[in-house]
Protein backbone atom coordinates (compact mmCIF):
# COMPACT_ATOMS: atom_id res chain seq x y z
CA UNK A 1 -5.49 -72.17 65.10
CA UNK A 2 -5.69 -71.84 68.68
CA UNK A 3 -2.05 -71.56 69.65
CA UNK A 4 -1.87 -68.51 66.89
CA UNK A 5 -4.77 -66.82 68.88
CA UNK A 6 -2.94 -67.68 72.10
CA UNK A 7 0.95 -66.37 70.82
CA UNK A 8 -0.56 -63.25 69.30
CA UNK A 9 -2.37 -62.19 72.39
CA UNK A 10 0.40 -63.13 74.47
CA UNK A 11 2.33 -60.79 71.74
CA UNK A 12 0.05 -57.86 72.20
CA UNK A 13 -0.25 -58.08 76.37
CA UNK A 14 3.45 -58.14 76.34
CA UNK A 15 3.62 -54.79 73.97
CA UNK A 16 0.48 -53.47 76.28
CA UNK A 17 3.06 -54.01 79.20
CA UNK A 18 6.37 -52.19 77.64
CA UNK A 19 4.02 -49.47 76.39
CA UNK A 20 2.64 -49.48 80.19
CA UNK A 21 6.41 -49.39 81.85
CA UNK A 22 7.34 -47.04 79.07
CA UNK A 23 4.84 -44.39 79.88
CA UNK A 24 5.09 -44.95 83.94
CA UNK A 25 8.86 -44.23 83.68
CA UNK A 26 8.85 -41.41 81.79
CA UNK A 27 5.50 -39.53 83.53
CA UNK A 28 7.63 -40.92 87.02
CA UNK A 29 10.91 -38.65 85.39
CA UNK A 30 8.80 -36.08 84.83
CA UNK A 31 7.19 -35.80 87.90
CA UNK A 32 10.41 -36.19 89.86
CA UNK A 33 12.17 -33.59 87.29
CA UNK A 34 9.44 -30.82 87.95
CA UNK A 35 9.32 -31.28 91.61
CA UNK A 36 12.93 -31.11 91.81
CA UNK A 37 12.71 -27.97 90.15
CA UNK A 38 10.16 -26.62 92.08
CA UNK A 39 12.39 -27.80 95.20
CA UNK A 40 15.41 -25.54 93.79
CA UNK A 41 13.27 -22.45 93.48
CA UNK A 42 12.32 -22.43 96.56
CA UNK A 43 15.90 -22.90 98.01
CA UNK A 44 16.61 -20.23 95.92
CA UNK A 45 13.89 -18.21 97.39
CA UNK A 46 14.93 -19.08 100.92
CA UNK A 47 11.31 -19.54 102.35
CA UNK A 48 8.51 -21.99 101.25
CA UNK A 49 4.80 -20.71 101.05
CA UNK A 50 1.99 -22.68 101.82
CA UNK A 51 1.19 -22.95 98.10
CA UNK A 52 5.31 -24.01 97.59
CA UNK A 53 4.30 -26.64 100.39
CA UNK A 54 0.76 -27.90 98.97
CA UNK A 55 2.32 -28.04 95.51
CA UNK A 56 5.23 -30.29 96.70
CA UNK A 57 2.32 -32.72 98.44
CA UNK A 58 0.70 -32.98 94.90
CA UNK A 59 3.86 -33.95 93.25
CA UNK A 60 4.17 -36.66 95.98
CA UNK A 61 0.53 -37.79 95.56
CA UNK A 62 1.31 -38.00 91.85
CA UNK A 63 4.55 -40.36 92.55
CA UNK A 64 2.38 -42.24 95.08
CA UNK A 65 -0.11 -43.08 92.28
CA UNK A 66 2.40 -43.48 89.96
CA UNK A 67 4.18 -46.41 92.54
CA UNK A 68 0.68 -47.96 92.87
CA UNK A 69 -0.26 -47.88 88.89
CA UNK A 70 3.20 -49.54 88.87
CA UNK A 71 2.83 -52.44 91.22
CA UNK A 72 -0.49 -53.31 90.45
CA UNK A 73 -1.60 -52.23 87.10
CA UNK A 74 -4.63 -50.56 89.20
CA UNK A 75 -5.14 -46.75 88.69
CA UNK A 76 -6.36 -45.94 92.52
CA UNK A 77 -9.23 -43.39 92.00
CA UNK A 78 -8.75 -42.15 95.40
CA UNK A 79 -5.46 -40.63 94.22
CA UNK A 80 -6.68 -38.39 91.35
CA UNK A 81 -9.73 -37.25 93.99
CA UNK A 82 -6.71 -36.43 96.36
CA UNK A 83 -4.72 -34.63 94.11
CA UNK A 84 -7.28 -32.52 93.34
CA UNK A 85 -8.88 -31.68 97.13
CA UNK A 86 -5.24 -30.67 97.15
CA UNK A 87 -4.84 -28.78 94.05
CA UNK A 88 -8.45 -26.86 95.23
CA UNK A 89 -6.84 -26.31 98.10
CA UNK A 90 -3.86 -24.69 97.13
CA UNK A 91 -5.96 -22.62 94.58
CA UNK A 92 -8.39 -21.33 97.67
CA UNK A 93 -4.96 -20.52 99.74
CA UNK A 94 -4.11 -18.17 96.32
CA UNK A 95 -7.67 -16.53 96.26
CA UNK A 96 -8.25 -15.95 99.53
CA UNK A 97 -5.93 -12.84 99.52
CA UNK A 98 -8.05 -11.58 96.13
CA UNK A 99 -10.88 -11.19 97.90
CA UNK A 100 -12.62 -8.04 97.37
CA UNK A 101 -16.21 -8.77 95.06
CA UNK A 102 -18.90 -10.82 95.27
CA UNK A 103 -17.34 -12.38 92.00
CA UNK A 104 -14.32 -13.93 94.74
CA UNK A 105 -16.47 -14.93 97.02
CA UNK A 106 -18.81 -17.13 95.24
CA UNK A 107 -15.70 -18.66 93.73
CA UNK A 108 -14.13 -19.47 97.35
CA UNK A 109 -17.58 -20.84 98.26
CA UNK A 110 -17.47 -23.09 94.95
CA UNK A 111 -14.15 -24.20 95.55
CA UNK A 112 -15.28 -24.90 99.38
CA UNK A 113 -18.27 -27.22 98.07
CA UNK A 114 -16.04 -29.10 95.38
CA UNK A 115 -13.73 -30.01 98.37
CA UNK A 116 -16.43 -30.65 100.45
CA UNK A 117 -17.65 -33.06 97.27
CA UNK A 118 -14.81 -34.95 96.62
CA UNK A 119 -14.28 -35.43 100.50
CA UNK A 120 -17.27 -37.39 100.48
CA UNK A 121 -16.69 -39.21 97.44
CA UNK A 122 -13.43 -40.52 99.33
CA UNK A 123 -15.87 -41.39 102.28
CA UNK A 124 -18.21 -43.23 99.78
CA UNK A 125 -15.15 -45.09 97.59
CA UNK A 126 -13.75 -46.06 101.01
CA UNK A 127 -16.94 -47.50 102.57
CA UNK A 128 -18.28 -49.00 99.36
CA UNK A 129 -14.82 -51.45 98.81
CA UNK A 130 -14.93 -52.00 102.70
CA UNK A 131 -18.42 -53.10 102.70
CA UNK A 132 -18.52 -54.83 99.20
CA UNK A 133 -14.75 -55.04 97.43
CA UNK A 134 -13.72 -53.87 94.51
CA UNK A 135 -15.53 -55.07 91.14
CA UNK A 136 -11.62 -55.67 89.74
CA UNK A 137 -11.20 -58.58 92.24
CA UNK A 138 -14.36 -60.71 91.14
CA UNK A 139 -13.79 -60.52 87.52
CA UNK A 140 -11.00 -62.63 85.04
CA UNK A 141 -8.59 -61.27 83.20
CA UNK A 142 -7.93 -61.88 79.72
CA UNK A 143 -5.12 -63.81 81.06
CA UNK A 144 -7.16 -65.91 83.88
CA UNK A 145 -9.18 -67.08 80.74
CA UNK A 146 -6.18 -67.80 78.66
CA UNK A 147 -4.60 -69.77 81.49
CA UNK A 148 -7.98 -71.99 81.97
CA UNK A 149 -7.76 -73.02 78.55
């Protein structure tokens, strides 16, 4: 009874796996499909903006996480609070030429603060594994237990 338990888990955490590298190549293709075709506009252009530039840095953010979600099965929270500090931002370097109502300005200040947010959430994240690890690294896996069996 035991060995059945032990081939159909080892069944389902190798499906979990394919699904996994499945999913990570094809959101890596995309990523590297739609920054390539950003990166052709803007040769066709002739000139990159600042938004063309911050835009490109969130597509390689994206692949970065990507890489790490690959090698380690770990989903970096950092990342996705990177990504978006950069896709605020980008969106702030947009609205800053709209500026013309108090309607604008309150949103540049809200964008400001959410930055300003998630910049200290990177602080805390940071200091917090430093100081005390990760809670990943102290627990077993399904597999440890398996293993120790």
């Amino acid at each position: 009874m035991d060995s059945k338990i032990i081939l159909i888990q080892k069944i389902g955490d190798d499906l979990v796996d394919i699904f996994h590298y499945l999913a990570l190549f094809g959101i890596g293709a995309t990523i590297v499909w739609s920054a390539g075709h950003e990166y052709l506009q803007i040769m066709q252009t002739g000139h990159a903006t600042l938004e063309d530039i911050l835009l490109l840095f969130i597509y390689i953010e994206l692949g970065a996480m990507i890489g790490i979600y690959f090698k380690t099965h770990r989903l970096p929270v950092q990342y996705l609070i990177y990504i978006a500090i950069t896709a605020l931002s980008r969106h702030l370097v947009i609205d800053v030429r709209k500026v013309t109502d108090n309607f604008h300005l309150y949103l540049l200040l809200s964008i400001t603060g959410a930055i300003t947010f998630l910049s200290l959430s990177i602080f805390i994240l940071s200091y917090t594994a430093k100081k005390l690890g990760s809670p990943e690294d102290s627990q077993p896996t399904i597999k440890d237990t398996l293993k120790g069996s």
